[in-house]
Protein backbone atom coordinates (compact mmCIF):
# COMPACT_ATOMS: atom_id res chain seq x y z
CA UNK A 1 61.72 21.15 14.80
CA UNK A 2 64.79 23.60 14.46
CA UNK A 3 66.38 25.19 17.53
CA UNK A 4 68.54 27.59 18.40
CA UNK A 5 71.02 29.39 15.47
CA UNK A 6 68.76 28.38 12.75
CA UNK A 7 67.84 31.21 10.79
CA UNK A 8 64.17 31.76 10.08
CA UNK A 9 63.00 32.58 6.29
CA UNK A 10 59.35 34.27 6.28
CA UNK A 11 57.38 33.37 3.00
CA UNK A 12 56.07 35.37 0.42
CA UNK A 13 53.39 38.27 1.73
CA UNK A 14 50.05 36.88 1.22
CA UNK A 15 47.71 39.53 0.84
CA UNK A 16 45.05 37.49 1.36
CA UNK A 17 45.13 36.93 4.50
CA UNK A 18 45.08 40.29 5.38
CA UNK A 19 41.32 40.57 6.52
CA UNK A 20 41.59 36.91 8.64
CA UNK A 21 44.62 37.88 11.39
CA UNK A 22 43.16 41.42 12.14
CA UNK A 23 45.04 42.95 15.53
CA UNK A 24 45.78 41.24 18.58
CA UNK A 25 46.09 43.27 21.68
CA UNK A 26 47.79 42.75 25.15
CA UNK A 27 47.83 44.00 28.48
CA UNK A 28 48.38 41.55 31.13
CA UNK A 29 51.81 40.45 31.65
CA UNK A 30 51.63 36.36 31.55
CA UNK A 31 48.33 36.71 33.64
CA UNK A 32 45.58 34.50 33.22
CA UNK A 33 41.91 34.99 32.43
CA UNK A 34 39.87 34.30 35.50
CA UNK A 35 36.30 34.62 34.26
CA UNK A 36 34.81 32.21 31.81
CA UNK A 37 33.85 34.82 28.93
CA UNK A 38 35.33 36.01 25.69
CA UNK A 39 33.86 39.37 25.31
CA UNK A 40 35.63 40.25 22.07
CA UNK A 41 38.46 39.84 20.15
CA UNK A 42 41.54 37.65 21.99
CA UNK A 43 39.73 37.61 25.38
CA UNK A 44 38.81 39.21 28.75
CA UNK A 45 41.97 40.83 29.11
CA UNK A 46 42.92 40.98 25.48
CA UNK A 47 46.04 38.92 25.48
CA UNK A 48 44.69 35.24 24.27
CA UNK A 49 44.65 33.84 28.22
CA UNK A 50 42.28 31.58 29.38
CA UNK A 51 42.43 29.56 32.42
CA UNK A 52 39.96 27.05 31.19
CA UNK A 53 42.21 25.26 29.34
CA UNK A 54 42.15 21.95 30.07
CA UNK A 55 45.58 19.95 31.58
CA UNK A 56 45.46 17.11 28.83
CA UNK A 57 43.72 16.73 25.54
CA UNK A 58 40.07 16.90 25.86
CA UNK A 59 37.14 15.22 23.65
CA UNK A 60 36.02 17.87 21.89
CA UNK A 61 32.21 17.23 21.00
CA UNK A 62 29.99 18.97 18.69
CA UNK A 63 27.35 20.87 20.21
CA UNK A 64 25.77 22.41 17.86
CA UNK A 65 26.30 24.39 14.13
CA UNK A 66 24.49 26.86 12.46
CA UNK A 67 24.13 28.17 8.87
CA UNK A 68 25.78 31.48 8.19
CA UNK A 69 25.01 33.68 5.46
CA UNK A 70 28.23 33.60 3.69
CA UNK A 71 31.95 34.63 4.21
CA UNK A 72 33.22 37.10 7.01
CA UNK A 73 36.91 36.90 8.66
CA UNK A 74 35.67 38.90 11.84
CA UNK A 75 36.26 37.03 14.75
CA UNK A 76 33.67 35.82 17.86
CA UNK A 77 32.67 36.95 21.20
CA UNK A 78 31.20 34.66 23.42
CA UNK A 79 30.12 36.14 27.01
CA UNK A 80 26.84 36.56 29.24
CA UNK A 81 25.68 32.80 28.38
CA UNK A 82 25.61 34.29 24.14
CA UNK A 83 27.86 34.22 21.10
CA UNK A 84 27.75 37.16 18.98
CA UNK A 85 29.31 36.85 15.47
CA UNK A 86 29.22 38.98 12.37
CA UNK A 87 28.19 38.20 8.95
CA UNK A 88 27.88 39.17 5.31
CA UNK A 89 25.91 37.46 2.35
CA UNK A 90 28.74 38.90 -0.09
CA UNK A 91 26.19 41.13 -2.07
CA UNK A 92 23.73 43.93 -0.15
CA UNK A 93 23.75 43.36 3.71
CA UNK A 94 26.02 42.66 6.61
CA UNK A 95 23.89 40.59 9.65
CA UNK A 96 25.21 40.52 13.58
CA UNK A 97 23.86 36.98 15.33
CA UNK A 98 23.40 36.73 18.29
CA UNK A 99 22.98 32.56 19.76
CA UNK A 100 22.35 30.58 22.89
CA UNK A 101 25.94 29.51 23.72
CA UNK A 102 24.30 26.46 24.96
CA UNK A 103 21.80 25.35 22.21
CA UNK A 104 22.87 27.84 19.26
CA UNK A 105 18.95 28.88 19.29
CA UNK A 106 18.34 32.28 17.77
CA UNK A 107 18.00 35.50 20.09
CA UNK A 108 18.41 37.79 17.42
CA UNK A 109 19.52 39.23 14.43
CA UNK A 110 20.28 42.64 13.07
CA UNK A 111 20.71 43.28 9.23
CA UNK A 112 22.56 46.39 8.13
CA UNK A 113 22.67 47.02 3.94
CA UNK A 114 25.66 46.82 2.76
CA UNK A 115 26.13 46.27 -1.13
CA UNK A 116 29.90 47.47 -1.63
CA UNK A 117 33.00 45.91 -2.84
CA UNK A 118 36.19 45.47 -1.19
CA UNK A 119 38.83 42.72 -2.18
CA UNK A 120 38.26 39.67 0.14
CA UNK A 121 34.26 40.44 0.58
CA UNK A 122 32.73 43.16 1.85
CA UNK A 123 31.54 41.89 5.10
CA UNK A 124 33.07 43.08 8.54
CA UNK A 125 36.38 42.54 9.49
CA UNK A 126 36.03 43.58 13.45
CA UNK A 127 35.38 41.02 16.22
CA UNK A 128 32.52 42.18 17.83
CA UNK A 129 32.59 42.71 21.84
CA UNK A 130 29.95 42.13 24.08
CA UNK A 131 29.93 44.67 27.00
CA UNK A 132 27.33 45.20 30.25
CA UNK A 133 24.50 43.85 28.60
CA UNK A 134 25.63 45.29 24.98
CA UNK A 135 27.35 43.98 21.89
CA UNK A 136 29.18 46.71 20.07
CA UNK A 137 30.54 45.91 16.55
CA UNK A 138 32.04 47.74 13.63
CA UNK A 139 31.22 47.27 9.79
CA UNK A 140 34.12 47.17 7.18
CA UNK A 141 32.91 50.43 6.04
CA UNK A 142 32.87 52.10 9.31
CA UNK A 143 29.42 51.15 10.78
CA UNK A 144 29.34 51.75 14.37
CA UNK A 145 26.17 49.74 16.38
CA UNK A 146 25.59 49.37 19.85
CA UNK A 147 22.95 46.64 20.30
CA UNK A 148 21.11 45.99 23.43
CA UNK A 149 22.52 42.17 24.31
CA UNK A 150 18.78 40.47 24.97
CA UNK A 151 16.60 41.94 21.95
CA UNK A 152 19.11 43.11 19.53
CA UNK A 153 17.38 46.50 19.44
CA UNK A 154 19.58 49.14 18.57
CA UNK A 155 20.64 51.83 21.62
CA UNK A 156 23.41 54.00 19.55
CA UNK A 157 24.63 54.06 16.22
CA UNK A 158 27.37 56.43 14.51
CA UNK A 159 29.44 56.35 11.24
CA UNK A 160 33.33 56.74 10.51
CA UNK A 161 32.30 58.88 7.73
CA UNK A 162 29.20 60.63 8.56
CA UNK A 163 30.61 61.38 12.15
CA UNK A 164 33.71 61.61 12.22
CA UNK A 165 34.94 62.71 8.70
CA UNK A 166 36.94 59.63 8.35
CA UNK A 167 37.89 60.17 5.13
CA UNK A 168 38.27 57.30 2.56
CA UNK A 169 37.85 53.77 3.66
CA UNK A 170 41.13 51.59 4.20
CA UNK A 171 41.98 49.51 0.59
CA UNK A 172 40.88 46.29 2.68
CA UNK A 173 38.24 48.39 5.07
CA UNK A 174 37.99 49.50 8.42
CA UNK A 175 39.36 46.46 10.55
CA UNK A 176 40.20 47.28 14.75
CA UNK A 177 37.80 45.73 16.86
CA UNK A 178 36.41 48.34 19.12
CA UNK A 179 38.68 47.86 22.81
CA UNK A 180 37.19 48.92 26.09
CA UNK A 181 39.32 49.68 28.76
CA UNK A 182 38.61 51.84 31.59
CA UNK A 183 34.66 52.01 30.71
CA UNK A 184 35.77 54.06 27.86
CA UNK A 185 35.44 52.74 24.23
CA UNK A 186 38.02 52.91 22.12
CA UNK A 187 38.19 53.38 17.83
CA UNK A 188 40.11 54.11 15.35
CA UNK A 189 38.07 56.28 12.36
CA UNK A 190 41.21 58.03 11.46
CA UNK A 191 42.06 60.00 14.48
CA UNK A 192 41.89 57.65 18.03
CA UNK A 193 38.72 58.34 19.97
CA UNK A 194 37.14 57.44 23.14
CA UNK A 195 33.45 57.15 23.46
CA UNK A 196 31.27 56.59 26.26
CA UNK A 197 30.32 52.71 25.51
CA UNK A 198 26.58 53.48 26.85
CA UNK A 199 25.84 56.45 24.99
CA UNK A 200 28.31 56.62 22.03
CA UNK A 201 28.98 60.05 23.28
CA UNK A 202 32.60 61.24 22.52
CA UNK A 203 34.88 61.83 25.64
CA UNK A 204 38.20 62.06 24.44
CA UNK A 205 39.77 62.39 20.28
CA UNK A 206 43.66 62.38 19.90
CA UNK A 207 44.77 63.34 16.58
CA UNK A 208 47.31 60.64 14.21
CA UNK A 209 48.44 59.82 11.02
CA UNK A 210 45.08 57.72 10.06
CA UNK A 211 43.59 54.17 10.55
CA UNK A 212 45.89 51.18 10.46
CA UNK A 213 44.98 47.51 10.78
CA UNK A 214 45.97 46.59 14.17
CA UNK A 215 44.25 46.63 17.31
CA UNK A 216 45.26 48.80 20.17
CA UNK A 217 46.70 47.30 23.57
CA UNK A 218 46.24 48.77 26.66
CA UNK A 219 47.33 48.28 30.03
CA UNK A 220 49.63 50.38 32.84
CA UNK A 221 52.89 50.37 32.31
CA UNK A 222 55.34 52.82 33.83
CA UNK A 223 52.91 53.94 36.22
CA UNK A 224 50.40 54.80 33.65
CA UNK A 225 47.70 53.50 32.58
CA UNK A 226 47.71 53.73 28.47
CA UNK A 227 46.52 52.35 24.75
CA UNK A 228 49.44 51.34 22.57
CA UNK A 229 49.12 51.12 18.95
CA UNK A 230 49.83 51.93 15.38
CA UNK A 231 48.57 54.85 12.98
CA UNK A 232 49.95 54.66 9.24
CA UNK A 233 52.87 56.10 10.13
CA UNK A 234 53.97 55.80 13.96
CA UNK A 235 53.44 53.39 16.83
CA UNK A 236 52.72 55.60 20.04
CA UNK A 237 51.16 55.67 23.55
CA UNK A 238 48.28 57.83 24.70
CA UNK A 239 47.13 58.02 27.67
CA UNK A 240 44.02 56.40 28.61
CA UNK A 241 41.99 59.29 30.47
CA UNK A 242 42.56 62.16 28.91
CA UNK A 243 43.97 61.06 24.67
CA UNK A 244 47.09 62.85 25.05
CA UNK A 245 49.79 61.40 23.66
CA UNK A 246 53.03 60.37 25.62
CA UNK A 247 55.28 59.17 23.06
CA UNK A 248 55.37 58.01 20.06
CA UNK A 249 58.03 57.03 17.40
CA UNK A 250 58.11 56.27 13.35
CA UNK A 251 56.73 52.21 12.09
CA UNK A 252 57.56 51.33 8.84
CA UNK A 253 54.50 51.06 6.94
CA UNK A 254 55.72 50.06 3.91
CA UNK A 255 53.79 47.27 2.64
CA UNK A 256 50.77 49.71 3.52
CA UNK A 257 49.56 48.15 5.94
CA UNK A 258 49.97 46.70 9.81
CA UNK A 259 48.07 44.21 11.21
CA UNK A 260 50.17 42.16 14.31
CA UNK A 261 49.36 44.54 17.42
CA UNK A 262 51.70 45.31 20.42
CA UNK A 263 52.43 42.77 23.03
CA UNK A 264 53.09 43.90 26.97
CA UNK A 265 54.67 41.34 28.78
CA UNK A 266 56.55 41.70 31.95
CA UNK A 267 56.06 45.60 31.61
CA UNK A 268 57.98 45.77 28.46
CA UNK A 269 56.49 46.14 25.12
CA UNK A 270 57.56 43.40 22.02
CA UNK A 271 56.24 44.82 18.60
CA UNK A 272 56.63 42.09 16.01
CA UNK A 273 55.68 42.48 12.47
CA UNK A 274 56.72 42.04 9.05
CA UNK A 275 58.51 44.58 8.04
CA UNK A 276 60.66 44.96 10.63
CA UNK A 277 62.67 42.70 13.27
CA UNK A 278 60.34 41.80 16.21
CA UNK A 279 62.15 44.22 19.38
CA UNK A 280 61.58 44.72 23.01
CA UNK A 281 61.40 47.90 24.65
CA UNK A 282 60.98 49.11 28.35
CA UNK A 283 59.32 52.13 29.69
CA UNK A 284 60.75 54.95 31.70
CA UNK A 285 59.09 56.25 35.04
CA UNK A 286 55.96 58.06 33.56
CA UNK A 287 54.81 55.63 31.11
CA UNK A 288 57.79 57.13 28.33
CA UNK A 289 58.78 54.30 26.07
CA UNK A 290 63.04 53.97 25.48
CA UNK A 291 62.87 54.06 21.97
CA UNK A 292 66.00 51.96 22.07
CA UNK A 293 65.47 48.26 21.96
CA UNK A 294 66.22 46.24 24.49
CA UNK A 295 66.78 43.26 22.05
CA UNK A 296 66.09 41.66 18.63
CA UNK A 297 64.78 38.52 17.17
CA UNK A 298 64.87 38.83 13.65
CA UNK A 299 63.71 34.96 13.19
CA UNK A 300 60.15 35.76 13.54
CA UNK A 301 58.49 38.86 11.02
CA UNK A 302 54.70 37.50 11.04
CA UNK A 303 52.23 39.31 8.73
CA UNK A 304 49.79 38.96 10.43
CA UNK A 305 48.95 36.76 13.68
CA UNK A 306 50.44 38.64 17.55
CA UNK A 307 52.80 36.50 19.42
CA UNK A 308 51.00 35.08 22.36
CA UNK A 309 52.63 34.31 26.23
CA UNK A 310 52.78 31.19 27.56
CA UNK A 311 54.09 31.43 30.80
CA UNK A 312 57.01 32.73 30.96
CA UNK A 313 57.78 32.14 27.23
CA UNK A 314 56.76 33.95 24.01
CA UNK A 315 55.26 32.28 21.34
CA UNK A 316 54.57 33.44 17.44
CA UNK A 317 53.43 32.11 14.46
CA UNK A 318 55.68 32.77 11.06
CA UNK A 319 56.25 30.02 8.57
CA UNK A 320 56.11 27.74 12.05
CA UNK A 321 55.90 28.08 16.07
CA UNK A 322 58.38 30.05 17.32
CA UNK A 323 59.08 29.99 21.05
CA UNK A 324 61.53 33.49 22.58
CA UNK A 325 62.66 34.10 25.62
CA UNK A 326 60.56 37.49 26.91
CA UNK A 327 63.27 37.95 29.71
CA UNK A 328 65.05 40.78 28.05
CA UNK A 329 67.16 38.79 25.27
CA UNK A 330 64.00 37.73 22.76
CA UNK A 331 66.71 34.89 22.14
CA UNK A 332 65.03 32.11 20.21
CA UNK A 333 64.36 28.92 22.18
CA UNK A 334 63.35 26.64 19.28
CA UNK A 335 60.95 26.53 15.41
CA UNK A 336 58.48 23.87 15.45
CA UNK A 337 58.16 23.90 11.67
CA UNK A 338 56.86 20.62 11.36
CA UNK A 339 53.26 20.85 11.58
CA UNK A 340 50.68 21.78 8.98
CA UNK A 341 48.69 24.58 11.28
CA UNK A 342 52.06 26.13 12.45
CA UNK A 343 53.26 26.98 8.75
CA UNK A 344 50.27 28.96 8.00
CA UNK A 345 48.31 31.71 9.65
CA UNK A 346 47.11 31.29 13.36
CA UNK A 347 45.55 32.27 16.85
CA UNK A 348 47.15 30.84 19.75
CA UNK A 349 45.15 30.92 23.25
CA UNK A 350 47.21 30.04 26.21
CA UNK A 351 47.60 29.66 30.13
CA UNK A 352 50.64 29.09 32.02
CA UNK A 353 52.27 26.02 30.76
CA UNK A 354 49.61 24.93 27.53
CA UNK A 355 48.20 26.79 24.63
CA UNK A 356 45.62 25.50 21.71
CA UNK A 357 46.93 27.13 18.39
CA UNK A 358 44.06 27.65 16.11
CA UNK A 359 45.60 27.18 12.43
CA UNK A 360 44.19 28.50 9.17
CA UNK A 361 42.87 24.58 7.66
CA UNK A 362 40.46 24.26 10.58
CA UNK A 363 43.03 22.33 13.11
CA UNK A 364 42.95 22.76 16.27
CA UNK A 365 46.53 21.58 18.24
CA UNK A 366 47.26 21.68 22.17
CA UNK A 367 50.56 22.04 22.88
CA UNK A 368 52.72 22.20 25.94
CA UNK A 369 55.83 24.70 25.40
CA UNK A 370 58.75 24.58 27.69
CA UNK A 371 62.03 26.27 26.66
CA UNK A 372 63.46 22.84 25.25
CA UNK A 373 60.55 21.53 23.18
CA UNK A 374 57.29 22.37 21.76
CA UNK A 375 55.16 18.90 23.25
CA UNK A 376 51.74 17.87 20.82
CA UNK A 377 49.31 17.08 23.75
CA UNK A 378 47.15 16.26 20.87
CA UNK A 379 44.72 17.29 17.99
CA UNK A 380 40.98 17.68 16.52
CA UNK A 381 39.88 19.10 13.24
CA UNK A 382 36.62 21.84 14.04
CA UNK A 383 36.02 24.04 10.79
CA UNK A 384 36.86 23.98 7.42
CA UNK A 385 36.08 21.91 4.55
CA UNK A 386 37.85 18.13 4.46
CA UNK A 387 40.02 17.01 1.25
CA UNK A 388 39.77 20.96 0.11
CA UNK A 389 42.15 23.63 -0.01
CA UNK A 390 39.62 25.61 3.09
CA UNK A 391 40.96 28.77 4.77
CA UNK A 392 39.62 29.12 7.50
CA UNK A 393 40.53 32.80 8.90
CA UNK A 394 37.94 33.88 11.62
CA UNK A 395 39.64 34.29 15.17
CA UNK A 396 38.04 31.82 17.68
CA UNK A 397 36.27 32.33 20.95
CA UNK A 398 36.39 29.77 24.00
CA UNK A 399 33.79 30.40 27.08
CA UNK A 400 32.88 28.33 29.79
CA UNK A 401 34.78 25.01 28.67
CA UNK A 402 32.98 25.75 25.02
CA UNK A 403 35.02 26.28 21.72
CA UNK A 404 33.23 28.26 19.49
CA UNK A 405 34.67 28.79 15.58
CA UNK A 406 33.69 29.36 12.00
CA UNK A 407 34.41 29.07 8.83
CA UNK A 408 32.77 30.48 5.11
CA UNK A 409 30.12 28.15 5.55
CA UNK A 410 29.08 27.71 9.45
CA UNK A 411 29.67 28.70 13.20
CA UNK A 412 30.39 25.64 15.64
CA UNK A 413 30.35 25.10 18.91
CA UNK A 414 32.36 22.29 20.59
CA UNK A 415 32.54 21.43 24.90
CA UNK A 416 35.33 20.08 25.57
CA UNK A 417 34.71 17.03 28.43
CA UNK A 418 36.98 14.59 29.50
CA UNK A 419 39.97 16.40 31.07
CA UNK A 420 40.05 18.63 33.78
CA UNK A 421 41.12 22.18 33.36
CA UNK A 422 43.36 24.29 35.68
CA UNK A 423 46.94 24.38 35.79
């Protein structure tokens, strides 16, 4: 593990993993998940907290797996005693499961044809999220479905295209999750939109620069309450009830493309991605963002997996685990660069003094991250094929002391017993 005044190298782009690490968003400031769902992509309060985690290294036993129909990077919601999870067969159709969390029995299923080509598979890209009885997902070629939660009947549908004259879809396809925040439902066609999450009804469109790749975060910060995200050209706030826009200021975009989302912690905002140094900012009475940066850290650049707080401590994943100090300096604490799932893509999920880091082989590791050390509480392997070079990209869920991941070929579902959770 390297520490302090070691200079961090980022590896060579890989493209590839472009569709797996799609947009993290967050909100809450170090605050913890209290309810035991994970209604879309990173979590109840879209930051990767749960409180569930347990204090030591669990057993983690398999529940149950099922069959999927082929490929699909999307990630899983888990939430109302169901897991949802997308799905593509790789040549005409994209399916949305829906399965006991307990048993992985079938509710439903809903097919949609698909039969296009996009590098990386054609399937969706978008975590689904399950909402008051619903399940609301997003095709890679801009697909929007509202699904009633117990039959998998359809209540709304609408299309980037056919709607809302998206345009062209995005080289690797249309990727944000949808976000709900203030019972308004948020997407990103081309322009930003809110929609009425019941009805699909529009309420709100803000005009911008076109679709990027990363997911919106949204929370209240300087008094108001706001989405914060990326177009192809700017990063900007808007503000939640009404789409206007209160500030906004030039990303580079370079690599054409941006897929790490905003991070609010302690009422600042940390944007970290690759083609820039990752920089703090602070807002101004009104919710205006001082477009001057509090601080630097030019040690972590990750292309595509959002840093993740762990107390009061910032972690991110870039060529290994890289603990900051959120407190206004971004200072690096220490690299854990030893371990296989650090080094490559990963998803961390944390509470106050643990997190489980989710890497890109399958792996799943619980560490405990103070500002001295990055502690291995321990280790269990849950997706991904043994002895072979396996990816395994798909964003995890974890509901009601149940870990629920997939890989090309299956979706688990693991309880973890044996240790008692809390903090």
């Amino acid at each position: 593990m390297r520490v302090l005044g070691e200079k961090h190298i980022s590896g060579a782009v890989r493209i590839t993993c472009l569709v797996a690490f799609l947009c993290a968003v967050a909100w809450a400031a170090g605050t913890e998940a209290a309810g035991a769902d994970w209604p879309g992509w990173r979590g109840p309060t879209h930051d990767g907290q749960y409180s569930g985690i347990p204090q030591a290294m669990p057993e983690v036993k398999l529940l149950w797996k099922n069959r999927m129909a082929g490929r699909c990077d999307a990630g899983l919601a888990a939430a109302e005693g169901v897991v949802v999870a997308a799905d593509g067969d790789g040549r005409r159709n994209d399916y949305y499961w829906c399965f006991d969390a307990a048993t992985g029995k079938e509710r439903w299923m809903a097919k949609t044809s698909n039969g296009r080509k996009l590098d990386y598979g054609s399937a969706p890209r978008a975590t689904p999220t399950i909402y008051k009885g619903t399940a609301i997902t997003i095709g890679a070629f801009g697909d929007v479905q509202c699904f009633d939660l117990k039959t998998g009947k359809p209540i709304w549908k609408k299309h980037y295209m056919k709607d809302y004259r998206a345009g062209k879809v995005p080289t690797w396809g249309f990727a944000a999750p949808p976000l709900i925040f203030d019972d308004k439902l948020i997407i990103t066609p081309n322009a930003l939109m809110a929609l009425n999450p019941s009805t699909g009804k529009t309420i709100w469109t803000a005009k911008t620069a076109g679709a990027n790749y990363s997911a919106f975060a949204a929370g209240k910060v300087g008094g108001v309450r706001q989405i914060i995200g990326y177009d192809a050209a700017t990063v900007g706030g808007w503000d939640i009830a009404t789409g206007k826009q209160l500030w906004g200021m030039p990303a580079d975009n370079s690599n054409g493309y941006i897929v790490p989302s905003p991070v609010l912690t302690g009422g600042k905002l940390v944007l970290a991605t690759e083609s820039e140094d990752t920089r703090m900012f602070k807002f101004d009475a009104g919710g205006m963002l001082n477009v001057e940066p509090l601080a630097k850290n030019a040690d972590l650049s990750p292309e595509m997996s959002t840093p993740t707080v762990q107390g009061d401590l910032l972690l991110g994943v870039c060529n290994g685990l890289i603990c900051m100090d959120p407190n206004d300096s971004l200072k690096t604490l220490w690299i854990q660069d030893k371990e296989d799932s650090f080094l490559g893509m990963a998803h961390i999920i944390a509470t106050k003094d643990r997190a489980l880091v989710f890497g890109d082989k399958g792996e799943m590791v619980m560490i405990r991250a103070t500002r001295e050390k990055c502690e291995i509480l321990g280790r269990a392997k849950l997706s991904g094929t043994k002895g072979k070079a396996s990816v395994v990209w798909a964003p995890p869920a974890i509901a009601d002391g149940r870990i629920f991941v997939r890989d090309e070929k299956y979706l688990y579902a693991y309880e973890m017993i044996g240790s008692k959770t809390g903090n």
